[in-house]
PDB file of N, CA and C in Angstrom:
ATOM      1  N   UNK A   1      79.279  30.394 133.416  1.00  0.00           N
ATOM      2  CA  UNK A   1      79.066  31.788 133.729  1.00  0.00           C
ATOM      3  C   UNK A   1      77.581  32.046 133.940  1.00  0.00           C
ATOM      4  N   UNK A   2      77.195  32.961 134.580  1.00  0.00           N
ATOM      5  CA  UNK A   2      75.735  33.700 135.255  1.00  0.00           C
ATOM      6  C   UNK A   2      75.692  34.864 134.788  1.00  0.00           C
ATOM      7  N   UNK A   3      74.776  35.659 133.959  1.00  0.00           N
ATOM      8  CA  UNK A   3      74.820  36.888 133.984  1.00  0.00           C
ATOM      9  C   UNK A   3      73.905  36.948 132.722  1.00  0.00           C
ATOM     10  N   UNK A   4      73.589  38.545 132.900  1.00  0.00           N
ATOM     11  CA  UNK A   4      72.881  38.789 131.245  1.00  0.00           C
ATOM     12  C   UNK A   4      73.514  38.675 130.109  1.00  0.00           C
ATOM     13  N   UNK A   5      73.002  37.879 129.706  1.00  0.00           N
ATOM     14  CA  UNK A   5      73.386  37.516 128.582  1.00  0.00           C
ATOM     15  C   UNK A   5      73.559  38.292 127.377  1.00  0.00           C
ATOM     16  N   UNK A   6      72.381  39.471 127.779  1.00  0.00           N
ATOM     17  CA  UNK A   6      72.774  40.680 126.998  1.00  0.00           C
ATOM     18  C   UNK A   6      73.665  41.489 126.860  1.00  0.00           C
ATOM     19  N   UNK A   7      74.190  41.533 128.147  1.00  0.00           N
ATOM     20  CA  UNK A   7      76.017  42.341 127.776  1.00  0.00           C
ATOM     21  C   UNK A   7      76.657  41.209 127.179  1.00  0.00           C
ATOM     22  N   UNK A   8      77.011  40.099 126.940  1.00  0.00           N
ATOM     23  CA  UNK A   8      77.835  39.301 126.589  1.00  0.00           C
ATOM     24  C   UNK A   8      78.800  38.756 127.364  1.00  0.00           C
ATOM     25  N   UNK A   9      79.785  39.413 127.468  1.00  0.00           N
ATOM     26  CA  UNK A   9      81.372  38.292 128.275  1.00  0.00           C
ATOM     27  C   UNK A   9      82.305  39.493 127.874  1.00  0.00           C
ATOM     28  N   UNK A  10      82.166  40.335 127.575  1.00  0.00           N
ATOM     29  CA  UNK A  10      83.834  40.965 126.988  1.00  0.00           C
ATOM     30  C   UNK A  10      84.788  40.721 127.597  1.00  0.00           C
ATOM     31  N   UNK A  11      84.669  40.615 128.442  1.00  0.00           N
ATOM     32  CA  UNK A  11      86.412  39.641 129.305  1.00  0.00           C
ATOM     33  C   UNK A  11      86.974  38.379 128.690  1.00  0.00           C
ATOM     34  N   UNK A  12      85.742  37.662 127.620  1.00  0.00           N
ATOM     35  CA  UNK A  12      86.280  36.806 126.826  1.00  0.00           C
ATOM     36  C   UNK A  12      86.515  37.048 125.882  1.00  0.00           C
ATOM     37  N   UNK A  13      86.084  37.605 125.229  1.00  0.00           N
ATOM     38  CA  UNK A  13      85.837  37.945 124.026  1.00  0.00           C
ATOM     39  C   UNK A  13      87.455  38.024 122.842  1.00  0.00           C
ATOM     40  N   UNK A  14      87.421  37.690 122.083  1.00  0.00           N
ATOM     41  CA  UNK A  14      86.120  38.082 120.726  1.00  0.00           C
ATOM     42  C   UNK A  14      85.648  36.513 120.580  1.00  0.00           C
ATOM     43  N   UNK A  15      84.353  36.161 120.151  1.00  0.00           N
ATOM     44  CA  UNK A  15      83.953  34.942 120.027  1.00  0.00           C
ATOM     45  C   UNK A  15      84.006  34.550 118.411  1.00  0.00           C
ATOM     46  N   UNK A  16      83.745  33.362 118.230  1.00  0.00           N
ATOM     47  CA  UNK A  16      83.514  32.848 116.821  1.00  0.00           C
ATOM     48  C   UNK A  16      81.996  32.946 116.539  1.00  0.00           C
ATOM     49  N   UNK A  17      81.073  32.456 117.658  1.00  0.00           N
ATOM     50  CA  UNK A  17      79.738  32.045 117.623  1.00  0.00           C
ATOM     51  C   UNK A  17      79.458  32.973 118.765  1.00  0.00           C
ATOM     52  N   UNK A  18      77.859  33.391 118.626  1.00  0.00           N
ATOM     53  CA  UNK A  18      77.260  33.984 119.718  1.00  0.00           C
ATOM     54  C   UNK A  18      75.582  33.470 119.026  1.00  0.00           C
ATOM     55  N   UNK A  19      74.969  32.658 120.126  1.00  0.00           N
ATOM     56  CA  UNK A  19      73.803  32.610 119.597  1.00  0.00           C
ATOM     57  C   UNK A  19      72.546  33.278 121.177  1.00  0.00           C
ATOM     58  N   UNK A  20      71.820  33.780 120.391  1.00  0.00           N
ATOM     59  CA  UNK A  20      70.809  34.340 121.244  1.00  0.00           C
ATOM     60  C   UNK A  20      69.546  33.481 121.169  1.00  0.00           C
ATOM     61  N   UNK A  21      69.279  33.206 122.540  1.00  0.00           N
ATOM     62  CA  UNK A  21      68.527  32.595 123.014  1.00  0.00           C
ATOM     63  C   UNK A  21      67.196  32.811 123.157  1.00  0.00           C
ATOM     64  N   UNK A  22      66.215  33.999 122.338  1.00  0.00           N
ATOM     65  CA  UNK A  22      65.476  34.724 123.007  1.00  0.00           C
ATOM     66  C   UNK A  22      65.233  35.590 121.904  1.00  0.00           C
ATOM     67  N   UNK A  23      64.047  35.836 121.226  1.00  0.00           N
ATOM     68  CA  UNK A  23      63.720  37.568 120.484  1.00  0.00           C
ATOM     69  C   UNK A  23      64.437  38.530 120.871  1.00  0.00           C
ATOM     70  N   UNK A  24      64.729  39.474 120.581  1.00  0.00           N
ATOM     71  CA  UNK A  24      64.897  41.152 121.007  1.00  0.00           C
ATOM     72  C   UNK A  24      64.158  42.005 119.906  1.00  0.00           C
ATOM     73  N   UNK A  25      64.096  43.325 120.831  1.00  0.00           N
ATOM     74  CA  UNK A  25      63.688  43.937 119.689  1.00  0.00           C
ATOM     75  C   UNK A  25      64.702  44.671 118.561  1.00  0.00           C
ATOM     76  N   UNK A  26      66.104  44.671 119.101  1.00  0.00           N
ATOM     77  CA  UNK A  26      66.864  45.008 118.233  1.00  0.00           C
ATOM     78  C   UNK A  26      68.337  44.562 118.409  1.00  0.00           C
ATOM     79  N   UNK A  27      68.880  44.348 117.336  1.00  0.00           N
ATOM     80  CA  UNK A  27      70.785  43.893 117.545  1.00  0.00           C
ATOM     81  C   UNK A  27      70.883  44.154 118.319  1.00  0.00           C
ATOM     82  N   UNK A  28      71.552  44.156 119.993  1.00  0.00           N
ATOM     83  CA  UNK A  28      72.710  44.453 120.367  1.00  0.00           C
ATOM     84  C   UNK A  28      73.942  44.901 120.243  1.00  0.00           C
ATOM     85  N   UNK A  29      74.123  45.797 120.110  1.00  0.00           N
ATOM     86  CA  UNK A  29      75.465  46.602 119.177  1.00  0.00           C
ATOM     87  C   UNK A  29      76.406  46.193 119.956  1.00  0.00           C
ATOM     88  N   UNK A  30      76.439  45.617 121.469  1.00  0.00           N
ATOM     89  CA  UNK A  30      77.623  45.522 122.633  1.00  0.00           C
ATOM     90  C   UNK A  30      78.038  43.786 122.088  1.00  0.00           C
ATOM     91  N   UNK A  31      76.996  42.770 122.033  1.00  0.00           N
ATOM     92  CA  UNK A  31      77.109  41.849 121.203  1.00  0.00           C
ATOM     93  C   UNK A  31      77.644  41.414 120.054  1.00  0.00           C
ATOM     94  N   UNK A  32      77.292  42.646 118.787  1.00  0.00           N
ATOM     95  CA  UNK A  32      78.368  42.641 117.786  1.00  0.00           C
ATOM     96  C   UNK A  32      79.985  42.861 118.179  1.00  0.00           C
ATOM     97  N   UNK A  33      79.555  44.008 118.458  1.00  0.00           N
ATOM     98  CA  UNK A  33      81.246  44.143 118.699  1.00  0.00           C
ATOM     99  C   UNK A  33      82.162  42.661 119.927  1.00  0.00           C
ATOM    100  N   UNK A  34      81.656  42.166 120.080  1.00  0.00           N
ATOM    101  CA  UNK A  34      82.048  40.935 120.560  1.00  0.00           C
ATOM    102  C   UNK A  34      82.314  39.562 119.774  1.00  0.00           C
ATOM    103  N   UNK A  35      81.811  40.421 118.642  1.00  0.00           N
ATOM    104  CA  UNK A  35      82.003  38.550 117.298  1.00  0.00           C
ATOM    105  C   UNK A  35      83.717  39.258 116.838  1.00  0.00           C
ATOM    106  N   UNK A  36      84.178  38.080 116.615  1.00  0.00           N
ATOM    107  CA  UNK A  36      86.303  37.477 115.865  1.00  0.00           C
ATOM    108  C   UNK A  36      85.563  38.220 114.828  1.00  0.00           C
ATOM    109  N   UNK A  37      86.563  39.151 113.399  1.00  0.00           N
ATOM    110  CA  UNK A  37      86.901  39.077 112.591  1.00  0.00           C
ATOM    111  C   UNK A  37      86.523  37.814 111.917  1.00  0.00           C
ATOM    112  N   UNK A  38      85.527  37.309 111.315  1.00  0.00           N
ATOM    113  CA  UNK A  38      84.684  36.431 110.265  1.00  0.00           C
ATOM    114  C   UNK A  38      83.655  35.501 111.517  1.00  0.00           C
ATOM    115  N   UNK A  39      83.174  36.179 112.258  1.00  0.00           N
ATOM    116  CA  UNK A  39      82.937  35.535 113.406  1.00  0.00           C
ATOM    117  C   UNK A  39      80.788  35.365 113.234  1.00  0.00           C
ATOM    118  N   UNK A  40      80.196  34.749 113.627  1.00  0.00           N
ATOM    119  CA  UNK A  40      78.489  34.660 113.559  1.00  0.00           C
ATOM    120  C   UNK A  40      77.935  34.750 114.590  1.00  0.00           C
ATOM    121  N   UNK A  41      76.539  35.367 114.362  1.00  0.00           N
ATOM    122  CA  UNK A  41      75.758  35.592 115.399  1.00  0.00           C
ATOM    123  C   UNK A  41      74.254  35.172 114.229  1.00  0.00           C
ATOM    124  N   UNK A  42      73.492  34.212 115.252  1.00  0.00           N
ATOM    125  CA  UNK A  42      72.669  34.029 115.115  1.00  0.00           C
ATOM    126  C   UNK A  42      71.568  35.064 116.142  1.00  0.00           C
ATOM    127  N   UNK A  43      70.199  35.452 115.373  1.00  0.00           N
ATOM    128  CA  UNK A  43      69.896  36.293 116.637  1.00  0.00           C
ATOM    129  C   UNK A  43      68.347  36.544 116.091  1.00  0.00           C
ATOM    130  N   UNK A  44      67.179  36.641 116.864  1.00  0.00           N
ATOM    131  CA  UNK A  44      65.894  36.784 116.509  1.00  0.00           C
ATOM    132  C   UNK A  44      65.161  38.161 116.279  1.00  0.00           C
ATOM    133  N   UNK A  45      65.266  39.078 115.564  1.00  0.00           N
ATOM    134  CA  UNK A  45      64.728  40.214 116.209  1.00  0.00           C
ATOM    135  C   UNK A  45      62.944  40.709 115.661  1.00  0.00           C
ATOM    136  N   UNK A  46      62.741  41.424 116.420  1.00  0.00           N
ATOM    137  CA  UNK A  46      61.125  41.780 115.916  1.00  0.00           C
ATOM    138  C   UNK A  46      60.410  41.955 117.288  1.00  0.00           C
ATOM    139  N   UNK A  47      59.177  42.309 116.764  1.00  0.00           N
ATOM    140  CA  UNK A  47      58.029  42.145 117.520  1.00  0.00           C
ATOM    141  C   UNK A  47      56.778  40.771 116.999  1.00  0.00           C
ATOM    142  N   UNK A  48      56.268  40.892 118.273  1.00  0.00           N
ATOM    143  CA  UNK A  48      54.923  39.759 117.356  1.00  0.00           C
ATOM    144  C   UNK A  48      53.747  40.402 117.004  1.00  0.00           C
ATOM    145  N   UNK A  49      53.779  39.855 115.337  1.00  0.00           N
ATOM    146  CA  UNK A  49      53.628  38.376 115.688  1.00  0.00           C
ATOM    147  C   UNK A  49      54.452  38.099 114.288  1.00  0.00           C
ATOM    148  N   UNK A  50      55.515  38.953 114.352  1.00  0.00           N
ATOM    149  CA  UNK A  50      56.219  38.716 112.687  1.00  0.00           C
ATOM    150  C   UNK A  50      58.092  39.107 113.229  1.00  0.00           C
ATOM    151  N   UNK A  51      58.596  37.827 113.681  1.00  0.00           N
ATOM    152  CA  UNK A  51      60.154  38.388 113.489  1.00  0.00           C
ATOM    153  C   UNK A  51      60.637  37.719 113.059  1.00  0.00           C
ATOM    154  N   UNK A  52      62.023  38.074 112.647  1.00  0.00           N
ATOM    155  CA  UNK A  52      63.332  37.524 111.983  1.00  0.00           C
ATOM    156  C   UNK A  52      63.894  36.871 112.482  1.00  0.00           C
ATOM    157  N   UNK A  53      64.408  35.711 112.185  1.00  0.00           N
ATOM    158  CA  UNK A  53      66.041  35.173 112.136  1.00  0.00           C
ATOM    159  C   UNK A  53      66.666  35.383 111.300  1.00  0.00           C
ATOM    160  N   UNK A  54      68.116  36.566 112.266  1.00  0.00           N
ATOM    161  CA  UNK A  54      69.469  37.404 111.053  1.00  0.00           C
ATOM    162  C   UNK A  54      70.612  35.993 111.618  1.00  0.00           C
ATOM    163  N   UNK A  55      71.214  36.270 110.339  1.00  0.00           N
ATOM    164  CA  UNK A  55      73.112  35.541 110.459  1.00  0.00           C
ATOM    165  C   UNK A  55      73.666  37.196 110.111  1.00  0.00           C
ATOM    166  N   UNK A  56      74.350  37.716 111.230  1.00  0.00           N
ATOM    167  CA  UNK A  56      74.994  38.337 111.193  1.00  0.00           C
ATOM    168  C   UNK A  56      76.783  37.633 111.380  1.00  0.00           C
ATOM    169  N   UNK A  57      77.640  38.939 110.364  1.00  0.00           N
ATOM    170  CA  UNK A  57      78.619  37.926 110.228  1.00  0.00           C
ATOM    171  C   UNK A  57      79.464  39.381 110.042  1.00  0.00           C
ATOM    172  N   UNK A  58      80.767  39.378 110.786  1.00  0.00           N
ATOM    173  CA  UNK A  58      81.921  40.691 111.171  1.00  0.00           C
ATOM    174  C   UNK A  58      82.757  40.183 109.816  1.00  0.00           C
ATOM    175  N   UNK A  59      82.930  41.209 109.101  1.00  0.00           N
ATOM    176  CA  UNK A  59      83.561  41.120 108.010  1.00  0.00           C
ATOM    177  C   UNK A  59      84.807  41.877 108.135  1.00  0.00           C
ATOM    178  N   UNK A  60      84.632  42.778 109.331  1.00  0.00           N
ATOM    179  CA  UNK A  60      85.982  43.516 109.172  1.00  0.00           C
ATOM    180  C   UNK A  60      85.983  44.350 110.990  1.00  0.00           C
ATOM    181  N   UNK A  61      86.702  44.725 110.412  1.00  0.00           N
ATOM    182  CA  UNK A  61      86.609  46.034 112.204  1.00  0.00           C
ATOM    183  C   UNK A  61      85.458  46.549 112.729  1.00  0.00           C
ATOM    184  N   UNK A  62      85.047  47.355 111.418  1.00  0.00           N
ATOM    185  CA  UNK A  62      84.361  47.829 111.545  1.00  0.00           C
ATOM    186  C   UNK A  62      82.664  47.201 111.037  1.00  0.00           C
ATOM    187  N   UNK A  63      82.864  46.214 110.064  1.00  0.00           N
ATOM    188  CA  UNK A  63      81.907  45.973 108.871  1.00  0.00           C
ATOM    189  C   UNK A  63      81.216  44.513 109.162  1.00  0.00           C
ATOM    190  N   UNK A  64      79.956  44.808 109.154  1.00  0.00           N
ATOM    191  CA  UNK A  64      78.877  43.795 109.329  1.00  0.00           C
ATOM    192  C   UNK A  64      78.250  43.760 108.298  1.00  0.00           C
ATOM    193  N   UNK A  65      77.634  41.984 107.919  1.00  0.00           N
ATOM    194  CA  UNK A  65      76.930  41.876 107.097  1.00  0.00           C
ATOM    195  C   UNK A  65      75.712  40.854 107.666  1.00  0.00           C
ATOM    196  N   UNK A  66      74.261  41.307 107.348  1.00  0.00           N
ATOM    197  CA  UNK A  66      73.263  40.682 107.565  1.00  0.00           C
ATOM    198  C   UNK A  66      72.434  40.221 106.892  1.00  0.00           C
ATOM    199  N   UNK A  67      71.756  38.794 107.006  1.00  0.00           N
ATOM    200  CA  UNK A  67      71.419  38.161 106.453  1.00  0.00           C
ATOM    201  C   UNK A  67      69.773  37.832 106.973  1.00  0.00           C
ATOM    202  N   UNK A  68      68.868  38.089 106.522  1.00  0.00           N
ATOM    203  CA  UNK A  68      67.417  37.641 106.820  1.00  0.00           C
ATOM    204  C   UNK A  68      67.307  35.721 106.607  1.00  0.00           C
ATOM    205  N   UNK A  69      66.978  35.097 107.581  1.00  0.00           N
ATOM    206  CA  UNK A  69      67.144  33.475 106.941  1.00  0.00           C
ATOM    207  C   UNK A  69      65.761  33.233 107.011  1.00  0.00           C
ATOM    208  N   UNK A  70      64.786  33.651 107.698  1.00  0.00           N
ATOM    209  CA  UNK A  70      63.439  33.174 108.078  1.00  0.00           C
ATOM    210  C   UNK A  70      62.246  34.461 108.847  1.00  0.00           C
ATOM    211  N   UNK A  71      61.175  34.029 108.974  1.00  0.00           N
ATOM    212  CA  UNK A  71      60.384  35.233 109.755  1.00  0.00           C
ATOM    213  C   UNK A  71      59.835  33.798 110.682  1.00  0.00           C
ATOM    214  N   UNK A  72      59.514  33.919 111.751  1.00  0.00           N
ATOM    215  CA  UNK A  72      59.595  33.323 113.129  1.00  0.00           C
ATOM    216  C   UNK A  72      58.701  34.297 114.025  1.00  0.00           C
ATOM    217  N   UNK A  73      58.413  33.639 114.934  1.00  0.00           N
ATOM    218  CA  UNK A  73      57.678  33.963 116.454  1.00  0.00           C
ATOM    219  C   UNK A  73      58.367  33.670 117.790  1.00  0.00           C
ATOM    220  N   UNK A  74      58.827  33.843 118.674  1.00  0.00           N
ATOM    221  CA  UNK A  74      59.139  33.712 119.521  1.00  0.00           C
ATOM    222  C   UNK A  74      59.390  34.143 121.024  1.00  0.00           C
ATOM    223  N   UNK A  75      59.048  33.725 122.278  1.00  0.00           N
ATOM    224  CA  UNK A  75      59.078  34.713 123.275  1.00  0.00           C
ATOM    225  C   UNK A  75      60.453  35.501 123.642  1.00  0.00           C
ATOM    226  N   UNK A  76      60.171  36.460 124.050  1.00  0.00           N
ATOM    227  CA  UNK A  76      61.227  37.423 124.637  1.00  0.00           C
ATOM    228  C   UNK A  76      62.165  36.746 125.703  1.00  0.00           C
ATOM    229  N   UNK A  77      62.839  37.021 126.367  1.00  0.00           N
ATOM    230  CA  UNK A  77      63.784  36.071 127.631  1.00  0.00           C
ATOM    231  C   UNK A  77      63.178  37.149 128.710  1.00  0.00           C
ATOM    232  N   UNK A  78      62.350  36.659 129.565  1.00  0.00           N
ATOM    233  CA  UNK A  78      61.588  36.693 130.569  1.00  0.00           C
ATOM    234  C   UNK A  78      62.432  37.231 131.813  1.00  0.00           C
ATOM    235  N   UNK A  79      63.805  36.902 131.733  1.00  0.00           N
ATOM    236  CA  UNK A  79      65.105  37.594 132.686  1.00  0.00           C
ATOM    237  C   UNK A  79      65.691  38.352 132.265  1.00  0.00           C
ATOM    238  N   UNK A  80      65.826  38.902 131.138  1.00  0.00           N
ATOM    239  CA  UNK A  80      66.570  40.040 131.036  1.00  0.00           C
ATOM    240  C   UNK A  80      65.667  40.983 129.919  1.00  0.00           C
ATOM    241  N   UNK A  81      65.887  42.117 130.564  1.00  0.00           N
ATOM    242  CA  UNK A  81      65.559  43.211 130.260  1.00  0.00           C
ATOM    243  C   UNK A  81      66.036  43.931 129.112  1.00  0.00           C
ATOM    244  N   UNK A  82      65.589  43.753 127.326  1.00  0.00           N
ATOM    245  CA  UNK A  82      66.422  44.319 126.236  1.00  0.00           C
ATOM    246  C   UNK A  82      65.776  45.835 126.201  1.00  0.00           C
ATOM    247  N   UNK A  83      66.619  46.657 125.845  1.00  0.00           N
ATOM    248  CA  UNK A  83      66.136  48.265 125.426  1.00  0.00           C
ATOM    249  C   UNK A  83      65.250  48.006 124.025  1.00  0.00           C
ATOM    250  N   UNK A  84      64.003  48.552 124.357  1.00  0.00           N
ATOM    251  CA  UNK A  84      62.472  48.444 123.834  1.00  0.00           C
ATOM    252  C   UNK A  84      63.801  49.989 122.735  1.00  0.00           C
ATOM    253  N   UNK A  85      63.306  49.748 121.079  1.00  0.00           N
ATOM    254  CA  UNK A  85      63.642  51.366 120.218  1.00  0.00           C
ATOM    255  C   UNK A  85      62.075  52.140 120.417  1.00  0.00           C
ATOM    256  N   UNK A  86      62.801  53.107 119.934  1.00  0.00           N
ATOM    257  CA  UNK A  86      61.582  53.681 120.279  1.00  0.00           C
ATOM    258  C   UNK A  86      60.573  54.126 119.190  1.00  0.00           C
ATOM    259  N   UNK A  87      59.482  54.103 119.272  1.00  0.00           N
ATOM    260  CA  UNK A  87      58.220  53.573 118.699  1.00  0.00           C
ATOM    261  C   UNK A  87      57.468  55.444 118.156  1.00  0.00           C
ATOM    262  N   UNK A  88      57.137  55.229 117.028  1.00  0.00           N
ATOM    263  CA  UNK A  88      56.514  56.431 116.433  1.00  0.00           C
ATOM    264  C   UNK A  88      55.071  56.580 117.353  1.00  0.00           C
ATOM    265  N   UNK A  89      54.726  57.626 117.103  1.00  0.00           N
ATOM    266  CA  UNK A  89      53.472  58.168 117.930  1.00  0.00           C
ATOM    267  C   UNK A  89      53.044  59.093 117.482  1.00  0.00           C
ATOM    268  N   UNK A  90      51.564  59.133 116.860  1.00  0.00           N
ATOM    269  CA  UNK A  90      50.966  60.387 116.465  1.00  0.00           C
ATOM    270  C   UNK A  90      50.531  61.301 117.437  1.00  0.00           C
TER     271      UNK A  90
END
């Protein structure tokens, strides 16, 4: 398959594994909802020069649980375009 990787596949879906290839600055909520019922997502999030690696893991329908494993650096994916949250400002 070809495509952003940031929508995911929902035509396949639900997955066991979803790993992200790339920082973001935040979950993907279209991504979660794409992990099986006990299903993982590995995934980087942050800014630099301080981000995370989460194990996120679908516990239920509705219910996610996240896990901090490491703080990491890493570049953004240079092809796709993630929604920047939005940033305080005095």
């Amino acid at each position: 398959m070809e495509g952003n990787g940031l929508e995911g596949l929902a035509s396949q879906a639900p997955f066991d594994v979803i790993v992200v290839g790339g920082s973001l600055p935040v979950v993907p909520e279209n991504l979660k909802a794409q992990l099986a019922i006990g299903g993982r997502m590995i995934v980087i999030v942050g800014d630099k020069p301080v981000m995370t690696t989460k194990l996120i893991k679908r516990e239920s329908e509705t219910g996610f649980s996240e896990t901090n494993l490491f703080e990491t650096c890493i570049a953004r994916p240079a092809k796709y375009e993630a929604i920047e949250p939005e940033r305080f400002a005095f």
